[in-house]
ModelCIF file with pLDDT and N, C-alpha, C, O atoms, coordinates in Angstrom:
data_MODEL
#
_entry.id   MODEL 
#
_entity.id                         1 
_entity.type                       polymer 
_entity.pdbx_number_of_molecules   1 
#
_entity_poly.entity_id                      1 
_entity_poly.type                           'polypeptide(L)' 
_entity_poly.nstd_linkage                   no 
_entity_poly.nstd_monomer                   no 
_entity_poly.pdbx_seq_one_letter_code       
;(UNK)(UNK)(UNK)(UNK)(UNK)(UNK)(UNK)(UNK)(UNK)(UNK)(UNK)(UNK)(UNK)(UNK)(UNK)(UNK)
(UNK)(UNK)(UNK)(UNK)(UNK)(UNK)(UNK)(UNK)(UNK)(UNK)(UNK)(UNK)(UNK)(UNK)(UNK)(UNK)
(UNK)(UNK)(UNK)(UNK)(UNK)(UNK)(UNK)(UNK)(UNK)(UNK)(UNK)(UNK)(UNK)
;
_entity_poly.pdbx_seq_one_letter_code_can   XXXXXXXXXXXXXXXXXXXXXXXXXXXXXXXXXXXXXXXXXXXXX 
_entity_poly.pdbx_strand_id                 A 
#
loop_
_entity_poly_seq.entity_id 
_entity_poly_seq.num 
_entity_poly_seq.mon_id 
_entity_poly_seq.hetero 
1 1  UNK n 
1 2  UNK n 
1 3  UNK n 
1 4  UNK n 
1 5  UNK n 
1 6  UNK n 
1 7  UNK n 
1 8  UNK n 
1 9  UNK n 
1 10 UNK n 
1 11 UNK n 
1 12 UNK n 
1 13 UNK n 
1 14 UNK n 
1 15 UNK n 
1 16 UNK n 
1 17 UNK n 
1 18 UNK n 
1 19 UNK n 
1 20 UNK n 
1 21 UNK n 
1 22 UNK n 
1 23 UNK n 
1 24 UNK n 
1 25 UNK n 
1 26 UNK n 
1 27 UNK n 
1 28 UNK n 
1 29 UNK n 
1 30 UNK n 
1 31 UNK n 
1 32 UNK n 
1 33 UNK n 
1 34 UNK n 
1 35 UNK n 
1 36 UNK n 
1 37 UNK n 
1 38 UNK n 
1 39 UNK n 
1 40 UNK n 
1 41 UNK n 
1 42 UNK n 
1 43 UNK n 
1 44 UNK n 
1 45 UNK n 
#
_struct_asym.id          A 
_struct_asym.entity_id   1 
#
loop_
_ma_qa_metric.id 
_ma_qa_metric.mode 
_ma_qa_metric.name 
_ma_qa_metric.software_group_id 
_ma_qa_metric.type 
1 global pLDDT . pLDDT 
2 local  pLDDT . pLDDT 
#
_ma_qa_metric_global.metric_id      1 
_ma_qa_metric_global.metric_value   95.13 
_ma_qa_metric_global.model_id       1 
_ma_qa_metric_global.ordinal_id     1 
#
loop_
_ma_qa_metric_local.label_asym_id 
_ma_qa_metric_local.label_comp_id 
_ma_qa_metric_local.label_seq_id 
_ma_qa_metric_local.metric_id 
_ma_qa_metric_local.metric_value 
_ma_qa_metric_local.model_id 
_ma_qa_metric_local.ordinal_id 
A UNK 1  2 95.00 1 1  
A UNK 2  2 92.00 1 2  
A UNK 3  2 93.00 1 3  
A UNK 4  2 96.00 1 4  
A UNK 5  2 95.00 1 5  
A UNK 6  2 97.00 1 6  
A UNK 7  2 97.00 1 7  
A UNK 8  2 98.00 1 8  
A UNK 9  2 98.00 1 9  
A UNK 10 2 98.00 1 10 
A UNK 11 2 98.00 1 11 
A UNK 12 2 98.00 1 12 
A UNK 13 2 98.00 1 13 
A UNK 14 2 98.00 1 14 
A UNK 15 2 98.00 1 15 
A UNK 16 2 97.00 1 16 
A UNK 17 2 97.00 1 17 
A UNK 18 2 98.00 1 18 
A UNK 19 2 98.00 1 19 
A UNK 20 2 98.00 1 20 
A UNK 21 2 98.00 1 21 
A UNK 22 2 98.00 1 22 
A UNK 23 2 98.00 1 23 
A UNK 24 2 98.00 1 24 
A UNK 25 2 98.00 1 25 
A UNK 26 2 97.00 1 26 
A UNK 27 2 96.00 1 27 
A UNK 28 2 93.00 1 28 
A UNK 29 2 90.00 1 29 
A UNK 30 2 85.00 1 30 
A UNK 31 2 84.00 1 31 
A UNK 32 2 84.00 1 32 
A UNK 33 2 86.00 1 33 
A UNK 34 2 90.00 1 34 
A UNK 35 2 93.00 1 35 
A UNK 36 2 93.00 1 36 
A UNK 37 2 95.00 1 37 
A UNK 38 2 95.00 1 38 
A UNK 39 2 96.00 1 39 
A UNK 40 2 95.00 1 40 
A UNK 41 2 94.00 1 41 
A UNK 42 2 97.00 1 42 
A UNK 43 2 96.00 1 43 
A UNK 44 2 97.00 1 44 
A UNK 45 2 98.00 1 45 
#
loop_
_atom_site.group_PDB 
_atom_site.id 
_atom_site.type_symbol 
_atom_site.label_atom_id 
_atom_site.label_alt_id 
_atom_site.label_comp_id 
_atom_site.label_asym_id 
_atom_site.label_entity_id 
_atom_site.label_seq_id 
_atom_site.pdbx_PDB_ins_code 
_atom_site.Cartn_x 
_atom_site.Cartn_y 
_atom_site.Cartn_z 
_atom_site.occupancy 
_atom_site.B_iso_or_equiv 
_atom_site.pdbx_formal_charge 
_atom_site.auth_seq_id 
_atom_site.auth_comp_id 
_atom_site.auth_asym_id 
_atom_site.auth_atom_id 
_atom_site.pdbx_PDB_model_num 
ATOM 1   N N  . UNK A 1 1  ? 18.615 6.868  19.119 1.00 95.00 ? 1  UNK A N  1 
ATOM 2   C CA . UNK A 1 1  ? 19.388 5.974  19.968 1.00 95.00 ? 1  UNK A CA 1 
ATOM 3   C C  . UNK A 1 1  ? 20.709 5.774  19.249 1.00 95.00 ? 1  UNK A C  1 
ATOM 4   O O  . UNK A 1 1  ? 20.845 5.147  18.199 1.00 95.00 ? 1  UNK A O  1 
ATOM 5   N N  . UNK A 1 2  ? 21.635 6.361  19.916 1.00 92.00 ? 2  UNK A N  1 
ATOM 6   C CA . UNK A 1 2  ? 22.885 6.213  19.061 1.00 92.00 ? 2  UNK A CA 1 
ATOM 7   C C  . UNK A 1 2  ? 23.130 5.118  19.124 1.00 92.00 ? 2  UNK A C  1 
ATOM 8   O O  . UNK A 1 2  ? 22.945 4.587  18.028 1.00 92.00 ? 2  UNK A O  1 
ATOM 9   N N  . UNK A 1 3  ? 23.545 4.294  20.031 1.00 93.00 ? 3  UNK A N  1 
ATOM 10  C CA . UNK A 1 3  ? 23.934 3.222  20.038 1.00 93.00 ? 3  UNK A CA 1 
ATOM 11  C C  . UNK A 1 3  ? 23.410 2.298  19.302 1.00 93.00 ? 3  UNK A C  1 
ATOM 12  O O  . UNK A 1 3  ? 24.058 1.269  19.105 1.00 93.00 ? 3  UNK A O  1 
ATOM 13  N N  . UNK A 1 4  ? 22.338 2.438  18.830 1.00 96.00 ? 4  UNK A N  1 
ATOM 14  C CA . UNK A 1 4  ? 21.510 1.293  18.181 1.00 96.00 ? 4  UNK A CA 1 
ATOM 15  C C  . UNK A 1 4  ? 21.520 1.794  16.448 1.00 96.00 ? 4  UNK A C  1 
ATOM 16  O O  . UNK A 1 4  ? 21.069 1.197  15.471 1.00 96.00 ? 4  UNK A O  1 
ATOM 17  N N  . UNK A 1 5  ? 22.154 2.990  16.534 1.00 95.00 ? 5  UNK A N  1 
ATOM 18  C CA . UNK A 1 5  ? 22.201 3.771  14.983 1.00 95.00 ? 5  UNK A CA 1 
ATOM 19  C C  . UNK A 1 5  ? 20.457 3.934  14.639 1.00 95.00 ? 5  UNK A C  1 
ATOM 20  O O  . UNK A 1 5  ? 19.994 3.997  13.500 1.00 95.00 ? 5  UNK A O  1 
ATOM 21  N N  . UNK A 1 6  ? 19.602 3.985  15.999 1.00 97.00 ? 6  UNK A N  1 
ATOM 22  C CA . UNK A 1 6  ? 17.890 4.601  15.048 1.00 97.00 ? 6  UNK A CA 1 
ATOM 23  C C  . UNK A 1 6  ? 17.738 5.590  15.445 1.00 97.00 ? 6  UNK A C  1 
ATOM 24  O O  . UNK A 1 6  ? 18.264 6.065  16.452 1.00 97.00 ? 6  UNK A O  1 
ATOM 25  N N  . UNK A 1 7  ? 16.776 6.229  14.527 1.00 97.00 ? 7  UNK A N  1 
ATOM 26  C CA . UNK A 1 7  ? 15.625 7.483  14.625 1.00 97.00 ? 7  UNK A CA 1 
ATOM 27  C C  . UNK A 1 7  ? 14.345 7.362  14.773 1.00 97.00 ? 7  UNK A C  1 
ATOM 28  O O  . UNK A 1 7  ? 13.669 6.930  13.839 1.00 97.00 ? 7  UNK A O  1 
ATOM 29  N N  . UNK A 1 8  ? 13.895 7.647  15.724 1.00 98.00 ? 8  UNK A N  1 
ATOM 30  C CA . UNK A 1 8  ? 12.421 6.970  15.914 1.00 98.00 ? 8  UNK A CA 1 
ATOM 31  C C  . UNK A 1 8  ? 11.157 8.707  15.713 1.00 98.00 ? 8  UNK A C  1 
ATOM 32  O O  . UNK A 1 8  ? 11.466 9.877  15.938 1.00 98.00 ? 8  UNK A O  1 
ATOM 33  N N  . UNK A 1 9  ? 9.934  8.193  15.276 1.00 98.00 ? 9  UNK A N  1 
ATOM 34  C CA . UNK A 1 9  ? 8.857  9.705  14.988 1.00 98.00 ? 9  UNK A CA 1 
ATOM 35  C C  . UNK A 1 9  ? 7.988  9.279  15.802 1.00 98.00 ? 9  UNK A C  1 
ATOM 36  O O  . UNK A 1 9  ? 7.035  8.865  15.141 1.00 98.00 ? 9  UNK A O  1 
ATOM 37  N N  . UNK A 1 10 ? 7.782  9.140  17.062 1.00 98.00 ? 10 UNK A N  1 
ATOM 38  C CA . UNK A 1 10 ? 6.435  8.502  17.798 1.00 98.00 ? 10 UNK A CA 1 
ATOM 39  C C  . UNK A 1 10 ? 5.467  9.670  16.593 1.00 98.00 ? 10 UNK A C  1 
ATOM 40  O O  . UNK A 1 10 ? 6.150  10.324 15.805 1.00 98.00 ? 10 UNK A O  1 
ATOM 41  N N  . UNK A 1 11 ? 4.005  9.821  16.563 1.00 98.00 ? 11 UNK A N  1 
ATOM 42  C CA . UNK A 1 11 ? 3.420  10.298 16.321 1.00 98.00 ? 11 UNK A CA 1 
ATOM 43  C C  . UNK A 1 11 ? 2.073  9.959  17.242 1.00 98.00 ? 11 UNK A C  1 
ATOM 44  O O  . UNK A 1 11 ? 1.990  8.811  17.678 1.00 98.00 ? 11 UNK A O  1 
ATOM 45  N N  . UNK A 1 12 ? 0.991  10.931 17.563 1.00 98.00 ? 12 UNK A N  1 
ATOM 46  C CA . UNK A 1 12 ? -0.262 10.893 18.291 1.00 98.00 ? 12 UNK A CA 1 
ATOM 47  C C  . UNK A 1 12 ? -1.284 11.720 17.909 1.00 98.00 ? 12 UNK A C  1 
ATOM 48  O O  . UNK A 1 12 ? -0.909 12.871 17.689 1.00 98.00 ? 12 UNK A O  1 
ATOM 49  N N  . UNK A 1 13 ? -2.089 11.575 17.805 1.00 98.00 ? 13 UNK A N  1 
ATOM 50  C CA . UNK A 1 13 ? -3.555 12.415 17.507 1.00 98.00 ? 13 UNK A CA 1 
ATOM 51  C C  . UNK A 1 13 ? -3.511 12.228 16.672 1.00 98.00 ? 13 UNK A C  1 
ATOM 52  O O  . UNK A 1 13 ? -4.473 12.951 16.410 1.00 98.00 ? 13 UNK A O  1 
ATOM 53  N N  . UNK A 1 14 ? -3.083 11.612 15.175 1.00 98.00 ? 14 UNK A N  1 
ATOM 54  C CA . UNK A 1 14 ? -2.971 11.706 13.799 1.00 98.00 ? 14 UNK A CA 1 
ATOM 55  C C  . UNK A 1 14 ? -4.064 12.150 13.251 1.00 98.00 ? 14 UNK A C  1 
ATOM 56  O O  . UNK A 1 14 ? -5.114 12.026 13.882 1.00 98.00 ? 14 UNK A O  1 
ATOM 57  N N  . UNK A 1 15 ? -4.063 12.775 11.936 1.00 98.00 ? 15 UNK A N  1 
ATOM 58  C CA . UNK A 1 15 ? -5.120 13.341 11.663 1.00 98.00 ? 15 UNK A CA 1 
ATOM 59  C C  . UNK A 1 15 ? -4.998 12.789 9.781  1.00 98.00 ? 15 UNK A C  1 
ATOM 60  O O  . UNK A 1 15 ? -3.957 12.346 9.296  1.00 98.00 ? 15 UNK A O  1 
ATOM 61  N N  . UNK A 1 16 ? -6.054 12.931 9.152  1.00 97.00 ? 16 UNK A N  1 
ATOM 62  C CA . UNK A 1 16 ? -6.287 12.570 7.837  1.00 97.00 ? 16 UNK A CA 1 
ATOM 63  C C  . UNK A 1 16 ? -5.142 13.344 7.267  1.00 97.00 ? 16 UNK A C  1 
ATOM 64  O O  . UNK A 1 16 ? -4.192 12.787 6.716  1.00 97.00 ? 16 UNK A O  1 
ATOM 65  N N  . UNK A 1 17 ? -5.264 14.807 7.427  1.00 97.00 ? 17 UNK A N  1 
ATOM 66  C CA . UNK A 1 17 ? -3.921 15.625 7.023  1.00 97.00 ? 17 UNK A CA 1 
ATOM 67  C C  . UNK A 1 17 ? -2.873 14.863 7.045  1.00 97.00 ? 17 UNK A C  1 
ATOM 68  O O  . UNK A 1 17 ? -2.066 15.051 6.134  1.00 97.00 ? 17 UNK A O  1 
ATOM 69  N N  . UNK A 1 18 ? -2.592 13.891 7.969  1.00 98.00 ? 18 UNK A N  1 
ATOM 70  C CA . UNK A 1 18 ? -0.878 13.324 8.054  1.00 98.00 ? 18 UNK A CA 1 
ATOM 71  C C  . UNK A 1 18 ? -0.555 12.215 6.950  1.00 98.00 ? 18 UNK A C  1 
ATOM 72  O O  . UNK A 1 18 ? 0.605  11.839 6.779  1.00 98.00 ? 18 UNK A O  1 
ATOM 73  N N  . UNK A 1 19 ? -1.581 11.726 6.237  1.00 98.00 ? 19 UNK A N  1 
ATOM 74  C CA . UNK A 1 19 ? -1.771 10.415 5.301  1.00 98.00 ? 19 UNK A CA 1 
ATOM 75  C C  . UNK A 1 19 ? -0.408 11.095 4.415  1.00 98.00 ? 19 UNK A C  1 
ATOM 76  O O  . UNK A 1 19 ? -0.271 12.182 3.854  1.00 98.00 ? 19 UNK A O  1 
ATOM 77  N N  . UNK A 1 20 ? 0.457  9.974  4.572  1.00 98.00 ? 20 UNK A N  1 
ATOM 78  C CA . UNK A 1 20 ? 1.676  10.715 3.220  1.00 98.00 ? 20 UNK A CA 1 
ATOM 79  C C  . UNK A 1 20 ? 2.912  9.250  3.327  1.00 98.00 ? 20 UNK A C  1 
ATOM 80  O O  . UNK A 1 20 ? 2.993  8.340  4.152  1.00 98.00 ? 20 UNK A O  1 
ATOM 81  N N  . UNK A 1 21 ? 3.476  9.470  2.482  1.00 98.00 ? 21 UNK A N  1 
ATOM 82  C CA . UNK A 1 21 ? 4.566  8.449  2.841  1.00 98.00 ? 21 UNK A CA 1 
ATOM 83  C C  . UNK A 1 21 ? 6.418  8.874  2.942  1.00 98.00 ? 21 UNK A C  1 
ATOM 84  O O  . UNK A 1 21 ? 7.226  9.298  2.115  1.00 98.00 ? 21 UNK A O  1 
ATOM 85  N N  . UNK A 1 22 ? 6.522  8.410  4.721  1.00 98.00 ? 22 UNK A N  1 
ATOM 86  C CA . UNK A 1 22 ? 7.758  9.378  5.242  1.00 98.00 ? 22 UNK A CA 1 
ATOM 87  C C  . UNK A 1 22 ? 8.391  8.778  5.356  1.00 98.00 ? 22 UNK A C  1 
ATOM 88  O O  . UNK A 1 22 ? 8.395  7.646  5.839  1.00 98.00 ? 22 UNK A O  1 
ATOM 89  N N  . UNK A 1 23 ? 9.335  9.572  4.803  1.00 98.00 ? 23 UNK A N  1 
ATOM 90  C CA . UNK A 1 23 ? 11.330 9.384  4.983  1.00 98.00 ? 23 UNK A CA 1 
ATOM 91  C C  . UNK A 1 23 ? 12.221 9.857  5.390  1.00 98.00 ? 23 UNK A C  1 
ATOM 92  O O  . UNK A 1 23 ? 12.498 11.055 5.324  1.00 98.00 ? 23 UNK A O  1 
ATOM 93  N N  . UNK A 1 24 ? 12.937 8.872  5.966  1.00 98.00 ? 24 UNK A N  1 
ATOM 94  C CA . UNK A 1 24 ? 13.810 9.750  6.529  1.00 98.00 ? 24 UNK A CA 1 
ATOM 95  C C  . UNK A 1 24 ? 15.422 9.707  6.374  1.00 98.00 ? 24 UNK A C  1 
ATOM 96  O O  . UNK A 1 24 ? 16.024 8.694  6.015  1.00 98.00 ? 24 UNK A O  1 
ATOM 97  N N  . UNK A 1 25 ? 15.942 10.742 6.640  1.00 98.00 ? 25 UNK A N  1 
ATOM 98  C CA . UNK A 1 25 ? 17.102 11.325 5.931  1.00 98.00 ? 25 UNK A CA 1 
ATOM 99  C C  . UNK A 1 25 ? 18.137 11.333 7.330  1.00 98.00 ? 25 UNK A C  1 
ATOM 100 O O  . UNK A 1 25 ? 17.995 11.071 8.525  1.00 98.00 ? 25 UNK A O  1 
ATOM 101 N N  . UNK A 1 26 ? 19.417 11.860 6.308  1.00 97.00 ? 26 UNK A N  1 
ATOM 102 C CA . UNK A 1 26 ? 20.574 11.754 6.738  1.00 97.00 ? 26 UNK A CA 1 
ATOM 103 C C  . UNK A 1 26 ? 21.474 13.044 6.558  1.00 97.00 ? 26 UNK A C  1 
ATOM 104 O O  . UNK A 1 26 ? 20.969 13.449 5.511  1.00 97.00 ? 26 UNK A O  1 
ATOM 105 N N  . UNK A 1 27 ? 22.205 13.728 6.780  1.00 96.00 ? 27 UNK A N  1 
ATOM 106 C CA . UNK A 1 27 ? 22.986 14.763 6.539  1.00 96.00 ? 27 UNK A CA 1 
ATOM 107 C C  . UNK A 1 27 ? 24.473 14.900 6.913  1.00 96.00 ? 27 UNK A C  1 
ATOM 108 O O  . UNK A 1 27 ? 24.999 15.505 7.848  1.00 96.00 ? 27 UNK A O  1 
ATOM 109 N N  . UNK A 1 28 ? 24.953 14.234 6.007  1.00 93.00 ? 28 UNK A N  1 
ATOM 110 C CA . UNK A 1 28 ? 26.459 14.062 6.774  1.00 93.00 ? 28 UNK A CA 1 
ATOM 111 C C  . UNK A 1 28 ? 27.863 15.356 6.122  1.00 93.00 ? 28 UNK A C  1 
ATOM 112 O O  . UNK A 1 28 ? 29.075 15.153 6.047  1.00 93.00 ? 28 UNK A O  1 
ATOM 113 N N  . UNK A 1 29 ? 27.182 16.454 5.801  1.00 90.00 ? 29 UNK A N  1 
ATOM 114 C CA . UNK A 1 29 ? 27.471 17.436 5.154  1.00 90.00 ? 29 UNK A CA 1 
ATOM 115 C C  . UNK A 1 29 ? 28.119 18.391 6.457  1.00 90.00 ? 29 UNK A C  1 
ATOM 116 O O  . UNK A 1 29 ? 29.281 18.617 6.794  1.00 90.00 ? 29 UNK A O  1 
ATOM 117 N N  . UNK A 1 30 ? 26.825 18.820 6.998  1.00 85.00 ? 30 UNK A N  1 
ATOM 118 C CA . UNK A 1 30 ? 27.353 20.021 8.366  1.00 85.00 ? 30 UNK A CA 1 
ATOM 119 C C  . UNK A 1 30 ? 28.089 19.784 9.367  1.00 85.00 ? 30 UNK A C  1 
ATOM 120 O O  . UNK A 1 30 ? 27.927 18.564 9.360  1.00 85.00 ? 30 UNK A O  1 
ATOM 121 N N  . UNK A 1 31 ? 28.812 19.975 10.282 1.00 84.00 ? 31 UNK A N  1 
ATOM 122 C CA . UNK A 1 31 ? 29.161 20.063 11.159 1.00 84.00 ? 31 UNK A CA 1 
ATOM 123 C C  . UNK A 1 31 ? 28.844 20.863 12.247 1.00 84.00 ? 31 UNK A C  1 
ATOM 124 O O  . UNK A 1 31 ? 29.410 20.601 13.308 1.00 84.00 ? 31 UNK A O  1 
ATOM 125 N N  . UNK A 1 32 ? 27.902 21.967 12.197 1.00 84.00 ? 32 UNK A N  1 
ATOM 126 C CA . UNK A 1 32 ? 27.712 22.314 13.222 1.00 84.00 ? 32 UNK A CA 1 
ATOM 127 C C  . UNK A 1 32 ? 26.563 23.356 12.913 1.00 84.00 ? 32 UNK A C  1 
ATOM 128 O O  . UNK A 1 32 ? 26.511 23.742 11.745 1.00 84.00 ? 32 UNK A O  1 
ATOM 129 N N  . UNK A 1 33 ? 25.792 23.777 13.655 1.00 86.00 ? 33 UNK A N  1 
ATOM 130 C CA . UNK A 1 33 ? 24.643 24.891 12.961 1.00 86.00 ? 33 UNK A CA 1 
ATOM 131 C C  . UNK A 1 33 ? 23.303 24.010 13.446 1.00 86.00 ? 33 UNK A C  1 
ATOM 132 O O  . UNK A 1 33 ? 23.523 23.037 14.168 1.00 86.00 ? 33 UNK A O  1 
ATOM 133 N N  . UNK A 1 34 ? 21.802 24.346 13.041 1.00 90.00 ? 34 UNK A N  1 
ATOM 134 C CA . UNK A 1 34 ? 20.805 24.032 13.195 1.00 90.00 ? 34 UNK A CA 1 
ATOM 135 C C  . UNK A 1 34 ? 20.804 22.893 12.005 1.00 90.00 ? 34 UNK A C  1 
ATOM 136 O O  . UNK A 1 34 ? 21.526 23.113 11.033 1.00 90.00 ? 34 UNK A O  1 
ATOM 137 N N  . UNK A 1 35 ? 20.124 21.842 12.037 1.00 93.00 ? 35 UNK A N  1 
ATOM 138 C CA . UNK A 1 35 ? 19.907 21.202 11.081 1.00 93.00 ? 35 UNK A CA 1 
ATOM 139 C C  . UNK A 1 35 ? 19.076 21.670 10.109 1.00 93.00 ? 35 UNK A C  1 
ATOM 140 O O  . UNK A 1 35 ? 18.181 22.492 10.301 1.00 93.00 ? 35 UNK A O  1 
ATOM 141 N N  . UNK A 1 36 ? 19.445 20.998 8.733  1.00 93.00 ? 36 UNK A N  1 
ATOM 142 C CA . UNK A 1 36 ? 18.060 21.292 7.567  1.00 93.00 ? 36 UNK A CA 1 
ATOM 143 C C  . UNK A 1 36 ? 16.561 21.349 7.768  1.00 93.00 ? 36 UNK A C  1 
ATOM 144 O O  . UNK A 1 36 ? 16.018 20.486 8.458  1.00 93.00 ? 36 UNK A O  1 
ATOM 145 N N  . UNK A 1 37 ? 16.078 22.024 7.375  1.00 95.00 ? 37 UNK A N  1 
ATOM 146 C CA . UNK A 1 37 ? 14.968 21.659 7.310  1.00 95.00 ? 37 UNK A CA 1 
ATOM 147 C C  . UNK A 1 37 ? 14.110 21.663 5.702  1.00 95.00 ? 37 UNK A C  1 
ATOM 148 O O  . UNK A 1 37 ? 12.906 21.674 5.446  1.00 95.00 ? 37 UNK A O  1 
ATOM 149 N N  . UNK A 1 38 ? 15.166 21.651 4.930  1.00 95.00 ? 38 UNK A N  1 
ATOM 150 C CA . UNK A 1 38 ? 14.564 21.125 3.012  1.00 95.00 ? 38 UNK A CA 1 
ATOM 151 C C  . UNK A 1 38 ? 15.088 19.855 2.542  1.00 95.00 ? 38 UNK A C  1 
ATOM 152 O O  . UNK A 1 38 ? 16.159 19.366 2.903  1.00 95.00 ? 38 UNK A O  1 
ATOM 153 N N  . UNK A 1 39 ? 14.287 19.362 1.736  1.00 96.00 ? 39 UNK A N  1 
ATOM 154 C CA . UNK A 1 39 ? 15.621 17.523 1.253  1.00 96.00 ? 39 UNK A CA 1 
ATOM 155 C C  . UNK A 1 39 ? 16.740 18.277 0.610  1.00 96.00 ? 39 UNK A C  1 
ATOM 156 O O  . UNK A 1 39 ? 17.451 17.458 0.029  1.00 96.00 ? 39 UNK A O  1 
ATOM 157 N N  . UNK A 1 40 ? 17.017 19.019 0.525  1.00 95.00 ? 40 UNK A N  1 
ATOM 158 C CA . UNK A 1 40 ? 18.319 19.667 -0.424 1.00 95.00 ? 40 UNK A CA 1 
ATOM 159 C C  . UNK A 1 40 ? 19.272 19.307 0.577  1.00 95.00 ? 40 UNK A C  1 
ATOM 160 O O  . UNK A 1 40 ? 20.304 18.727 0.238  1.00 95.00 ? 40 UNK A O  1 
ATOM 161 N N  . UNK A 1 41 ? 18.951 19.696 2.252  1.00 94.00 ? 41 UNK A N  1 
ATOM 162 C CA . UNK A 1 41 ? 19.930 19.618 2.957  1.00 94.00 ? 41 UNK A CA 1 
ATOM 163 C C  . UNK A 1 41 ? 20.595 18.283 3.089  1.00 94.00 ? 41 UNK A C  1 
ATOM 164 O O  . UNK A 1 41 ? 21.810 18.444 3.213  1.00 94.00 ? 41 UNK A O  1 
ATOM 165 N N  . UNK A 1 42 ? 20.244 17.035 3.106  1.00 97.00 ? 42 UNK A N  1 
ATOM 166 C CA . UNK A 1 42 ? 19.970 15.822 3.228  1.00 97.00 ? 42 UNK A CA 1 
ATOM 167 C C  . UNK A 1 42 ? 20.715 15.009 1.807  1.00 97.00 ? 42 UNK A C  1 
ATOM 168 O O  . UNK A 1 42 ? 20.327 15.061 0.640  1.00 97.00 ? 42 UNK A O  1 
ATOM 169 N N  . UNK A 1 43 ? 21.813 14.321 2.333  1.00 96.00 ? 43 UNK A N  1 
ATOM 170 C CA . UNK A 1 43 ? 22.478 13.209 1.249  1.00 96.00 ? 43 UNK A CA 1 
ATOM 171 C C  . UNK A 1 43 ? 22.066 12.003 1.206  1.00 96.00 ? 43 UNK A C  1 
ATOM 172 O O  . UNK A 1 43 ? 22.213 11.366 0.163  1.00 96.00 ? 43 UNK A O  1 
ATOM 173 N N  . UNK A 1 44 ? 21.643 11.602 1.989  1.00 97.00 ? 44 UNK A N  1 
ATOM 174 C CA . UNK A 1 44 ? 21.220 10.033 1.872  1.00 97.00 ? 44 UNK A CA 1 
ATOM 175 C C  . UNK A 1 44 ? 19.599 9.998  2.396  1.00 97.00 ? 44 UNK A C  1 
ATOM 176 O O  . UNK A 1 44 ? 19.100 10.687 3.285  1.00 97.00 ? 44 UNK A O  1 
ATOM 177 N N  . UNK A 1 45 ? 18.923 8.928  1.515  1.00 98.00 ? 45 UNK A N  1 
ATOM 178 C CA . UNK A 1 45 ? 17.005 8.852  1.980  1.00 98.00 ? 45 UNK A CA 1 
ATOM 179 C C  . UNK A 1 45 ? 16.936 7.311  2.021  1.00 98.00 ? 45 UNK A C  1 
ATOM 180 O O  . UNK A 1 45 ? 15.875 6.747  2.287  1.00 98.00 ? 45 UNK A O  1 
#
């Protein structure tokens, strides 16, 4: 929601596999391209 400056992860079916603790990031590096997908890509957590 831009306007509100959030990022929201609904998540469903969760499974034991998902137990972890998530963060989330920022990338104010690129301008244009697919986004990251490693924390390398990512400046701010």
């Amino acid at each position: 929601d831009n306007a509100k400056n959030m990022v929201y992860l609904q998540m469903i079916s969760l499974k034991p596999e998902d137990t972890a603790v998530y963060y989330c990031a920022a990338d104010t590096f690129r301008t244009d391209g697919t986004p990251p997908q490693r924390p390398r890509g990512y400046e701010y957590w």
